[in-house]
Structures are given as C-alpha cells and as structure tokens.
N, C-alpha and C. Protein backbone atom coordinates (compact mmCIF):
# COMPACT_ATOMS: atom_id res chain seq x y z
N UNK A 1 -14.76 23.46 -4.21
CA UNK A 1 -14.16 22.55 -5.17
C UNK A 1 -14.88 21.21 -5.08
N UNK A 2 -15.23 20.83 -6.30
CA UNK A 2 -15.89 19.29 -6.78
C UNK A 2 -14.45 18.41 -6.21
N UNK A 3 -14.19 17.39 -5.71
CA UNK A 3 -13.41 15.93 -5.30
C UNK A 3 -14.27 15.15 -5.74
N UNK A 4 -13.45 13.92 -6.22
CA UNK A 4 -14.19 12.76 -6.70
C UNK A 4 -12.88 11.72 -7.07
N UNK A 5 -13.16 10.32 -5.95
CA UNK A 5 -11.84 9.58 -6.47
C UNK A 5 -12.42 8.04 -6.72
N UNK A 6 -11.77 7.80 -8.29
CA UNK A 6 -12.46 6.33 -8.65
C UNK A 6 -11.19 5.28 -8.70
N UNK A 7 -11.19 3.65 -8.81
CA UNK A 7 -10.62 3.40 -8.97
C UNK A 7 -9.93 2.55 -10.58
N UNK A 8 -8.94 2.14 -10.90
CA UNK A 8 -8.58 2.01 -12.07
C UNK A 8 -7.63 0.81 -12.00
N UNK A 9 -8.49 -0.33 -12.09
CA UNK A 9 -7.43 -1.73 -12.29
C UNK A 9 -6.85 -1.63 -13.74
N UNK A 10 -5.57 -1.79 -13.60
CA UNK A 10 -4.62 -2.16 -14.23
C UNK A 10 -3.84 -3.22 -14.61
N UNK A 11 -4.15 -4.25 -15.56
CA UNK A 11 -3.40 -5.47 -16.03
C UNK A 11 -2.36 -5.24 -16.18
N UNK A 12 -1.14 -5.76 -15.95
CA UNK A 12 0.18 -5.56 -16.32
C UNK A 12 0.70 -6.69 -17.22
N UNK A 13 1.67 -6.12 -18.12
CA UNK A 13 2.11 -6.79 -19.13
C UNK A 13 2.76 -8.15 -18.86
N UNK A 14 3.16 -8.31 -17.29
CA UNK A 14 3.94 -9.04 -17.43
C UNK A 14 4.03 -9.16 -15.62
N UNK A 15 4.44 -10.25 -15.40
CA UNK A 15 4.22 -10.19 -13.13
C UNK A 15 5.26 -9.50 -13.14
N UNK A 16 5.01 -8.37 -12.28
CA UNK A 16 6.18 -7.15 -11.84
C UNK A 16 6.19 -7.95 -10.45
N UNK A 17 7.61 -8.77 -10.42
CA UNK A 17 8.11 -9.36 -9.06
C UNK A 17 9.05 -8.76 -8.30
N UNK A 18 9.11 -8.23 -7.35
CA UNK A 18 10.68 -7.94 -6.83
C UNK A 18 11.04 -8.68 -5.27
N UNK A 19 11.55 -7.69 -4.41
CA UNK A 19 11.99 -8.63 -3.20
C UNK A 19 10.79 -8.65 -2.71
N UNK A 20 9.78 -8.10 -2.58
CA UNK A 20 8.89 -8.04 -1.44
C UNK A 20 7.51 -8.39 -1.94
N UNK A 21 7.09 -8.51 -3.04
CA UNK A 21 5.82 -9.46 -3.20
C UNK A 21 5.80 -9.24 -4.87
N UNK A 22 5.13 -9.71 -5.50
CA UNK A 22 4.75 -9.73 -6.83
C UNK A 22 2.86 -9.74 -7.21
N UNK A 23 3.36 -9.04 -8.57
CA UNK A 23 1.34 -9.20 -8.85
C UNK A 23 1.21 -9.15 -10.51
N UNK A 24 0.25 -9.19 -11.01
CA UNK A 24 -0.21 -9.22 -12.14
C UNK A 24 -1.09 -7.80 -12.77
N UNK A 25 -1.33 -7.17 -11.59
CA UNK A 25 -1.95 -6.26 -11.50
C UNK A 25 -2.31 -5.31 -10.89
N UNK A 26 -2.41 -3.95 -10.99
CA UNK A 26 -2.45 -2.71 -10.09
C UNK A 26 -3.53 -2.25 -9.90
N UNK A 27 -4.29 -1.87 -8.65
CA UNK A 27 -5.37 -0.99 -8.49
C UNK A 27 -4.94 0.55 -7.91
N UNK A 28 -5.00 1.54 -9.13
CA UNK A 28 -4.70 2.58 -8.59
C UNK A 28 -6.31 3.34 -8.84
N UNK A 29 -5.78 4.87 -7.57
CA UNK A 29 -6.85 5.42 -7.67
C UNK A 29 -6.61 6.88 -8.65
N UNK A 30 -7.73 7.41 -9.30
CA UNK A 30 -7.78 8.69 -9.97
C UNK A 30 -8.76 9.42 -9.28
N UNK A 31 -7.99 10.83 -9.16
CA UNK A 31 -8.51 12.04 -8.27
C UNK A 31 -8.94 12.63 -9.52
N UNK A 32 -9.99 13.70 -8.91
CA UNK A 32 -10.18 14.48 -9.90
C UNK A 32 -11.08 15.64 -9.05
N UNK A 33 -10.42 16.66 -9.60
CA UNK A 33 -11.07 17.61 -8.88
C UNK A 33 -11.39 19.40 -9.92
N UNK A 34 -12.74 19.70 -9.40
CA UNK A 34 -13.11 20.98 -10.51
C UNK A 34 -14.06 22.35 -10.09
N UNK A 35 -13.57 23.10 -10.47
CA UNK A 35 -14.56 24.18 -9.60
C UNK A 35 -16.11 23.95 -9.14
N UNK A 36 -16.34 23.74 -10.79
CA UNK A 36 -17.83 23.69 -10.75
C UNK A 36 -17.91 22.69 -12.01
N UNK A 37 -19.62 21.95 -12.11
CA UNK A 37 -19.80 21.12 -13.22
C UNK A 37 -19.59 21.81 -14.28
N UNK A 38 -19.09 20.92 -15.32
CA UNK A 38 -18.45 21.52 -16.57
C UNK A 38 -17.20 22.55 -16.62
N UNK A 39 -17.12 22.86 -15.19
CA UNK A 39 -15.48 23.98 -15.87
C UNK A 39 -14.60 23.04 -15.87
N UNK A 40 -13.33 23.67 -15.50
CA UNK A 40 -11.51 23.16 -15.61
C UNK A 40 -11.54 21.90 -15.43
N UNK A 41 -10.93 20.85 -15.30
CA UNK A 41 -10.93 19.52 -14.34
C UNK A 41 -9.69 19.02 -14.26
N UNK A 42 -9.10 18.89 -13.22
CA UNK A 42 -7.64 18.25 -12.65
C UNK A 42 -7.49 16.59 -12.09
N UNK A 43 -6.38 16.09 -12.81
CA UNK A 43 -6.72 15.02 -12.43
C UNK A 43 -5.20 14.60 -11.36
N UNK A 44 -5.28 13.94 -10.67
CA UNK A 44 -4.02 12.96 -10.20
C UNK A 44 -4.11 10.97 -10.26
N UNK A 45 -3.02 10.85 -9.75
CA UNK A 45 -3.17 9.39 -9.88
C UNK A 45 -2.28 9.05 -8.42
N UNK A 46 -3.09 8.55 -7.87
CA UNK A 46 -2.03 8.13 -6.33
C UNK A 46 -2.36 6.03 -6.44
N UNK A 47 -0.82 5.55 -6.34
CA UNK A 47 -0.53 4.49 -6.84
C UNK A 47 -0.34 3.62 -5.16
N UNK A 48 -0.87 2.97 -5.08
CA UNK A 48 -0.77 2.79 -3.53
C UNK A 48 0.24 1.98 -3.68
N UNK A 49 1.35 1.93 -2.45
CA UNK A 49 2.87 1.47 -2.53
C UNK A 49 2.88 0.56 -1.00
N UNK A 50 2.43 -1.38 -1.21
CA UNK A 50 2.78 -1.73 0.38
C UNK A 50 3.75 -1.59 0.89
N UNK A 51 4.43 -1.11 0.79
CA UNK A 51 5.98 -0.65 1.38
C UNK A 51 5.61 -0.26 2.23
N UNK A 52 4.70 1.23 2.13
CA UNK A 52 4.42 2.22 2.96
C UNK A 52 2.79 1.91 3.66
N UNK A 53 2.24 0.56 3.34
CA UNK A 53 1.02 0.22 4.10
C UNK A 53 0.30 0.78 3.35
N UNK A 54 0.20 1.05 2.24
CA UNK A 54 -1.31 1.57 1.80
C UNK A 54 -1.84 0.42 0.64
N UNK A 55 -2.98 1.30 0.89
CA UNK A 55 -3.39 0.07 -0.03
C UNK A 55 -5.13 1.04 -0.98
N UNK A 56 -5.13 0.40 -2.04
CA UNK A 56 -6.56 1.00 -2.47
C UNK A 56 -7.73 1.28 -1.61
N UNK A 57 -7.97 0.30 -0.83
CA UNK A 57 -9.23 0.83 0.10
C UNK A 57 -9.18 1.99 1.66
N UNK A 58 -7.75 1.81 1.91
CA UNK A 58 -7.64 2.49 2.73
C UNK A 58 -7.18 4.04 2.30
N UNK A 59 -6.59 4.37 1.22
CA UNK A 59 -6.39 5.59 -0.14
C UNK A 59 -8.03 5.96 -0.05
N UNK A 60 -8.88 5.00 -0.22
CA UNK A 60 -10.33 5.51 -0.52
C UNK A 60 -10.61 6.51 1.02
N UNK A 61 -10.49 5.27 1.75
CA UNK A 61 -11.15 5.77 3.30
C UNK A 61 -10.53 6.84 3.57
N UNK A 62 -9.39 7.29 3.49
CA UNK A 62 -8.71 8.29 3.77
C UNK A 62 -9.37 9.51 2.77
N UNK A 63 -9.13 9.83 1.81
CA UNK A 63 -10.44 10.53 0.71
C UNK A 63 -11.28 10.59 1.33
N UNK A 64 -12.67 9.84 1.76
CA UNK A 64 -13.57 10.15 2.01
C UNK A 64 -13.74 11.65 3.90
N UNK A 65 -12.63 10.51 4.59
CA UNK A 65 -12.44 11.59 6.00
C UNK A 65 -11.49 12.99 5.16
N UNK A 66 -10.97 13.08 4.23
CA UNK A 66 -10.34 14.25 3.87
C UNK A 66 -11.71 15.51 3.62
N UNK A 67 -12.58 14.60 2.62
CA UNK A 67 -13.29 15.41 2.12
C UNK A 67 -14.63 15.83 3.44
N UNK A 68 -14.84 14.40 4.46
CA UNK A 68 -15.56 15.22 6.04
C UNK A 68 -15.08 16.43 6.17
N UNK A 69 -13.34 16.38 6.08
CA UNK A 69 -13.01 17.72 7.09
C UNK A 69 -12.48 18.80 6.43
N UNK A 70 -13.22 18.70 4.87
CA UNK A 70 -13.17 20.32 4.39
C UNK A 70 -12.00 20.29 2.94
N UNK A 71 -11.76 19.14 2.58
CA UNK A 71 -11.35 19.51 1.79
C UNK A 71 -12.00 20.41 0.46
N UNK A 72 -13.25 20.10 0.28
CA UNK A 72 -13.95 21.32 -1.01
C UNK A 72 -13.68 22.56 -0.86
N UNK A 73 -12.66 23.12 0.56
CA UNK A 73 -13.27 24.45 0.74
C UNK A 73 -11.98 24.87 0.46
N UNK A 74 -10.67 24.21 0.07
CA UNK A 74 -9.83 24.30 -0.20
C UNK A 74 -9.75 25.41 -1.69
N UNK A 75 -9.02 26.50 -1.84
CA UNK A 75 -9.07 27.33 -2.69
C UNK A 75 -7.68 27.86 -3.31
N UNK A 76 -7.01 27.03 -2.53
CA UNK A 76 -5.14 27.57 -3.27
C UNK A 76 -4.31 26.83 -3.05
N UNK A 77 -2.78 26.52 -4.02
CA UNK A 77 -1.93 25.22 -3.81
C UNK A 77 -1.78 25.28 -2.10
N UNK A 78 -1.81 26.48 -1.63
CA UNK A 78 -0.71 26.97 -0.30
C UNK A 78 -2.16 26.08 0.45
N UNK A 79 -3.22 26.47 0.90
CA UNK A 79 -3.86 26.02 1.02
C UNK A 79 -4.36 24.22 1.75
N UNK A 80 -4.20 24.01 0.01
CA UNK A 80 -4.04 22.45 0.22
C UNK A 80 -2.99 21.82 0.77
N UNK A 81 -1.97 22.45 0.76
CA UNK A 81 -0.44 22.02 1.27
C UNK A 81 -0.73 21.94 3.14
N UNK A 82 -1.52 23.06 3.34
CA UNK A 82 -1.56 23.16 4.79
C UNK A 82 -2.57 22.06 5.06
N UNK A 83 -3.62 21.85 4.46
CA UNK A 83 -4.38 20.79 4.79
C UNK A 83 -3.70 19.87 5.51
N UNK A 84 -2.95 19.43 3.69
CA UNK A 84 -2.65 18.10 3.94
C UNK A 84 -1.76 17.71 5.12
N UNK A 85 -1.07 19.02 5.39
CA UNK A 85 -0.10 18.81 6.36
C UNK A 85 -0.88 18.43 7.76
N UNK A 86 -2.16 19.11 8.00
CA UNK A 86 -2.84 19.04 9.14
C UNK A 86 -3.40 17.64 9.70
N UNK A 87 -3.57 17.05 8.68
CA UNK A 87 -3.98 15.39 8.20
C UNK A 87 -2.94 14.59 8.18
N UNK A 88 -2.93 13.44 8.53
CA UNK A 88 -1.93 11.91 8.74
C UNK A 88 -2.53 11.61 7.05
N UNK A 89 -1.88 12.21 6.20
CA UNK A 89 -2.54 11.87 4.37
C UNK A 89 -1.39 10.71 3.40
N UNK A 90 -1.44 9.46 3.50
CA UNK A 90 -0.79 8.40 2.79
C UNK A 90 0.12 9.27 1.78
N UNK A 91 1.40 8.81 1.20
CA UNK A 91 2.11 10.05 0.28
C UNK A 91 1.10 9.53 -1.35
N UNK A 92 1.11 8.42 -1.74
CA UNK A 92 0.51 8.62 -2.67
C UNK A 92 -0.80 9.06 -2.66
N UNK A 93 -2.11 9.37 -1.64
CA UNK A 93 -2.92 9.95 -2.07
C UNK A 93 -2.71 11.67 -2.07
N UNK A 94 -1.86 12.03 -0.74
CA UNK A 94 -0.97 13.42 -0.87
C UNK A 94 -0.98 13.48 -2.39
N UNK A 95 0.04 13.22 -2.94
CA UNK A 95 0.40 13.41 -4.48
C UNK A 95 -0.72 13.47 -5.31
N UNK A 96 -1.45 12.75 -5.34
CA UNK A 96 -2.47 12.27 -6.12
C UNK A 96 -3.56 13.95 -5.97
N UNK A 97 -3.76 14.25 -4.93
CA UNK A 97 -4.76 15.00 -4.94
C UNK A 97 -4.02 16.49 -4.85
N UNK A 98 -2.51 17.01 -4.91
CA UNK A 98 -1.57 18.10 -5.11
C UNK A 98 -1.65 17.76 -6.33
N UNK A 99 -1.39 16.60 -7.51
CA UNK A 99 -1.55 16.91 -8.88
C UNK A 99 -2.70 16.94 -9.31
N UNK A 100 -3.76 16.55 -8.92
CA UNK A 100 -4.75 17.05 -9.46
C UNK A 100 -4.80 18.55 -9.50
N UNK A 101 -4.86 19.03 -8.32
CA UNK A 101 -5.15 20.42 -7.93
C UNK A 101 -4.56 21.22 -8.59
N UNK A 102 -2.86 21.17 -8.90
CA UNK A 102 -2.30 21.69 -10.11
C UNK A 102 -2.71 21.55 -11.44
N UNK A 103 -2.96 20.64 -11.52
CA UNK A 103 -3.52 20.12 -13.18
C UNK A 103 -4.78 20.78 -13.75
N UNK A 104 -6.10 21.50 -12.18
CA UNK A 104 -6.56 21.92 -12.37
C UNK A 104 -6.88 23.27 -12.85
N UNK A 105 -5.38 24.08 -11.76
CA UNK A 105 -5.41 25.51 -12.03
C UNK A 105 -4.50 25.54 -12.71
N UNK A 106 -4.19 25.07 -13.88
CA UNK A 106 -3.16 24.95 -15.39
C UNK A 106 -4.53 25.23 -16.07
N UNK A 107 -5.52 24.27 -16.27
CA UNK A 107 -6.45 24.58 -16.92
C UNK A 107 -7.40 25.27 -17.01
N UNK A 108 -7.75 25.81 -15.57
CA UNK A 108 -7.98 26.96 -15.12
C UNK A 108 -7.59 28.17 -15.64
N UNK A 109 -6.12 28.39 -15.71
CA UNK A 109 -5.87 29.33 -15.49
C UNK A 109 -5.28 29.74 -17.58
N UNK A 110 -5.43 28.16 -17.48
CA UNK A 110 -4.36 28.19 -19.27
C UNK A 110 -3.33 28.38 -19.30
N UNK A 111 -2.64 27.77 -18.46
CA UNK A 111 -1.09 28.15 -18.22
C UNK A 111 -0.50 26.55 -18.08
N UNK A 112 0.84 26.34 -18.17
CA UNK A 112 1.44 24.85 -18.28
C UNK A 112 1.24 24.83 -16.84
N UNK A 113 1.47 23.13 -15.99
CA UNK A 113 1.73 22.91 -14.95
C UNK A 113 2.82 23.70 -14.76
N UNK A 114 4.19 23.60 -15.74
CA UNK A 114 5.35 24.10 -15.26
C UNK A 114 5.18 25.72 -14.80
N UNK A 115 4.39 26.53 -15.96
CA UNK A 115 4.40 27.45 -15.49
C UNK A 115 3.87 28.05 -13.99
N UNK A 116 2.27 27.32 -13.23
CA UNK A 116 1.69 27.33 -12.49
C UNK A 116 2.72 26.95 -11.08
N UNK A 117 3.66 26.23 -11.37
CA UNK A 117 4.96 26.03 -10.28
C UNK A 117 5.90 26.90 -10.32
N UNK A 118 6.06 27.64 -11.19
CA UNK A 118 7.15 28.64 -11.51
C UNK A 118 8.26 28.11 -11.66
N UNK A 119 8.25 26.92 -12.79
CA UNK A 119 9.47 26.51 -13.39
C UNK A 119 9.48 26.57 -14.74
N UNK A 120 10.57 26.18 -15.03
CA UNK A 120 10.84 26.13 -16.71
C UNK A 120 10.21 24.87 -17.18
N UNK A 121 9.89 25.06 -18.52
CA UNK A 121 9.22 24.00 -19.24
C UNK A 121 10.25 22.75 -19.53
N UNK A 122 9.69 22.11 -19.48
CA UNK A 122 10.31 20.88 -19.85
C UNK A 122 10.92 20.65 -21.05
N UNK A 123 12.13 19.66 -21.28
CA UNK A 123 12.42 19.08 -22.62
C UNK A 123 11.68 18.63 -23.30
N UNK A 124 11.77 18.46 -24.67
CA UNK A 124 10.35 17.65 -25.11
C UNK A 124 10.80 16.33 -25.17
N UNK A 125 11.70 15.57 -24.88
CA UNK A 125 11.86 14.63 -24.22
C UNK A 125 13.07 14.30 -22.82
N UNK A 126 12.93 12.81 -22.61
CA UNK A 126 14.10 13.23 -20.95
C UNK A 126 14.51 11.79 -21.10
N UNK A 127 15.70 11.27 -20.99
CA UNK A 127 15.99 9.98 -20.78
C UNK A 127 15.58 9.66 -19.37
N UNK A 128 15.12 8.15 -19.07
CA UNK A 128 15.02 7.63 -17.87
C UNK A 128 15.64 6.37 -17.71
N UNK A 129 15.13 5.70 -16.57
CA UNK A 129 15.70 4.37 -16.16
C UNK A 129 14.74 3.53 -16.13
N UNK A 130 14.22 2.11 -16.00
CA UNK A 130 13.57 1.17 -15.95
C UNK A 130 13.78 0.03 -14.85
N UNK A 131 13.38 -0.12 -13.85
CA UNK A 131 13.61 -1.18 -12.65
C UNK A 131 12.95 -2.61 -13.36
N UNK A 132 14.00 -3.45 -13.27
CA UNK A 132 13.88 -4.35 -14.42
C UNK A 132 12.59 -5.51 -12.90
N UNK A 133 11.64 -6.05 -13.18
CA UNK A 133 11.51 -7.00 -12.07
C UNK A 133 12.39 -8.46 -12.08
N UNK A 134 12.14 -8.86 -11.44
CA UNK A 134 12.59 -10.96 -10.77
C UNK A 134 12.20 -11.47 -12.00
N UNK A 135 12.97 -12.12 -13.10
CA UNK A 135 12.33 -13.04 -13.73
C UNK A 135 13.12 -14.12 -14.26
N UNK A 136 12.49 -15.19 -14.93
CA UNK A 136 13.74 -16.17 -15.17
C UNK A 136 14.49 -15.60 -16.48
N UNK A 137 15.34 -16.44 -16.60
CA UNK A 137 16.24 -16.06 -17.94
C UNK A 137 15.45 -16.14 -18.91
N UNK A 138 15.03 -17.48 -19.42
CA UNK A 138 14.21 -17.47 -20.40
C UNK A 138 12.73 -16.85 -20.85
N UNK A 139 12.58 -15.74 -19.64
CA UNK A 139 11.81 -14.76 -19.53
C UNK A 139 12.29 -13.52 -20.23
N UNK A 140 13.29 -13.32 -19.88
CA UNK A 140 13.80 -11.88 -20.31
C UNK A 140 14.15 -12.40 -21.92
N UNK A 141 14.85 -13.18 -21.97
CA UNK A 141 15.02 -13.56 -23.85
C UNK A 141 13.74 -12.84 -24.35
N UNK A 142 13.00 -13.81 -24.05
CA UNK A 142 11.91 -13.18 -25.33
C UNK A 142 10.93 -11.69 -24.93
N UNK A 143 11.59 -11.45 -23.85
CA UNK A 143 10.96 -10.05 -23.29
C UNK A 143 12.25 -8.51 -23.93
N UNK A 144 13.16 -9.42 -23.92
CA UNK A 144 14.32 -7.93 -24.37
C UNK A 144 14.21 -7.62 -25.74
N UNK A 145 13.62 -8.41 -27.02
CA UNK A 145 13.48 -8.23 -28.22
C UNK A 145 12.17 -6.94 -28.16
N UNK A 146 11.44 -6.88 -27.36
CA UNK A 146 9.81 -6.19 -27.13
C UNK A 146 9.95 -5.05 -27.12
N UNK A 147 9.22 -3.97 -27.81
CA UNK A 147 9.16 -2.45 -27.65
C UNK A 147 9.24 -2.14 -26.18
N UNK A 148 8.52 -2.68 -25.00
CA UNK A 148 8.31 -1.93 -24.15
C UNK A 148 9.16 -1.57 -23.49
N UNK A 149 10.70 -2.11 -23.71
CA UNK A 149 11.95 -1.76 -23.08
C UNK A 149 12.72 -0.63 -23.60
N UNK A 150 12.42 0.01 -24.76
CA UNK A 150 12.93 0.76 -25.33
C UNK A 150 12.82 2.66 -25.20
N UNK A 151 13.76 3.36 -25.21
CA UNK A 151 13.61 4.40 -24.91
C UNK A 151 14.45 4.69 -23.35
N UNK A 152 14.77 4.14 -22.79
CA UNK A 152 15.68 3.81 -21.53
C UNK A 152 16.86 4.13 -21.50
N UNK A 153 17.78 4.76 -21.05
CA UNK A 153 18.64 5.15 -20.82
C UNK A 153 19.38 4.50 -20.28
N UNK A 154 19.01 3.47 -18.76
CA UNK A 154 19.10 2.25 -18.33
C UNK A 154 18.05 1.70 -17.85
N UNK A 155 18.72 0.27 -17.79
CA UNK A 155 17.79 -0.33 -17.07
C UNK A 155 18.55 -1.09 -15.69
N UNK A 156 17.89 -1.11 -14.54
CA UNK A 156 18.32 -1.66 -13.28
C UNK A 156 17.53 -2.53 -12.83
C-alpha cells in the first residue's frame, strides 16, 4: 500500500475560543492511501486535538515511524487495527489513517463505506448539534442572522 500524509491549513470563519485556548486557524493533516499509482485512493483527515497533546508536527513524525515499521505492508481493516494497536498511534492520526483505509477498500471494492463495515446505509440526512465557541454578545448578534448556523438541531 502507497501512504502519503500532507498538511491542510484551514482559516476559520470566525476565532473558535473555548476554555482552553483559542485560534483563527486549523492545521489538519490528510492521509491518503492506494494500492498502486492510479488505482482506488482513500483518504482520512486526522485533526490534531491539544487536549490530547498532539499537534501537526508530531501527527507527521508519528506517520513517518508508522510507515519505518511496515505500515505499506498492511493488507486488511483487521490488519491495520492490529498495527495500530501494536504502536503508541495519537487517536486522531489512528482515525485518520482507519478512514482512509476504509475509504479505500469502498472504492476498491465499489461498495459504500457503510457497506464495507457491515452496516446499514445512512439517512440521507441526520440532525446534529453545534458547540457554540466564547464570544461577546455583540458577536453572536450579527453571527446568529448567518447561514453557517443553520441546519442544527442544537446548539451548545
């Protein structure tokens, strides 16, 4: 298996503040992984979370010792699951490189993710929630009139 992880700054609409730090902007990383050049290609996205100490460069470094100790040779979900388990692997790059790998043998195989998990397909839509960030009042005024709040089920 081809691995390959780049990264993807992200402007945000607006400073996402909460209790524990605030930013303007996200550096996440994209996995991507494929049999061979030009076939299937799977992607993930592992979002590094300081909560849990990670961070973009150390998501990288970790990738790079994954792929020293064999991750290409990896050939089935069960597989990668044992890897990862064998490895101290950050949860978002975990995730990041389990959805790729699914995403891959969906396309691989031409089958939905859902099906490739052996679940039922999804709704074609799902209500959710929205974690509102820290902001002043006269922030949210002219922020609650804005599309991007909409579609929410709640917001917290």
């Amino acid at each position: 298996m081809l691995w390959t992880i780049e990264t993807r700054e992200l402007q945000l609409r607006y400073t996402w503040k909460i209790s524990r730090n605030a930013s303007t902007a996200k550096t996440n990383l994209l996995v991507r992984v494929q049999q061979e050049a030009g076939g299937a290609v799977g992607w993930g996205e592992a979002a590094p979370n300081v909560r849990y100490g990670e961070s973009p460069e150390g998501l990288q470094a970790e990738f790079e010792q994954l792929v020293a100790k064999g991750l290409a040779y990896v050939t089935s979900l069960d597989e990668l699951t044992e890897f990862l388990e064998q490895h101290s692997v950050a949860h978002a790059l975990s995730f990041a490189l389990e959805s790729a790998y699914v995403h891959w043998q969906a396309a691989h195989t031409g089958q939905s993710v859902a099906a490739v998990l052996g679940l039922p397909e999804p709704a074609a839509s799902l209500l959710t929630a929205l974690t509102l960030p820290i902001m002043p009042p006269a922030t949210w005024q002219s922020l609650l009139g804005s599309r991007i709040w909409g579609g929410f089920l709640s917001l917290k």
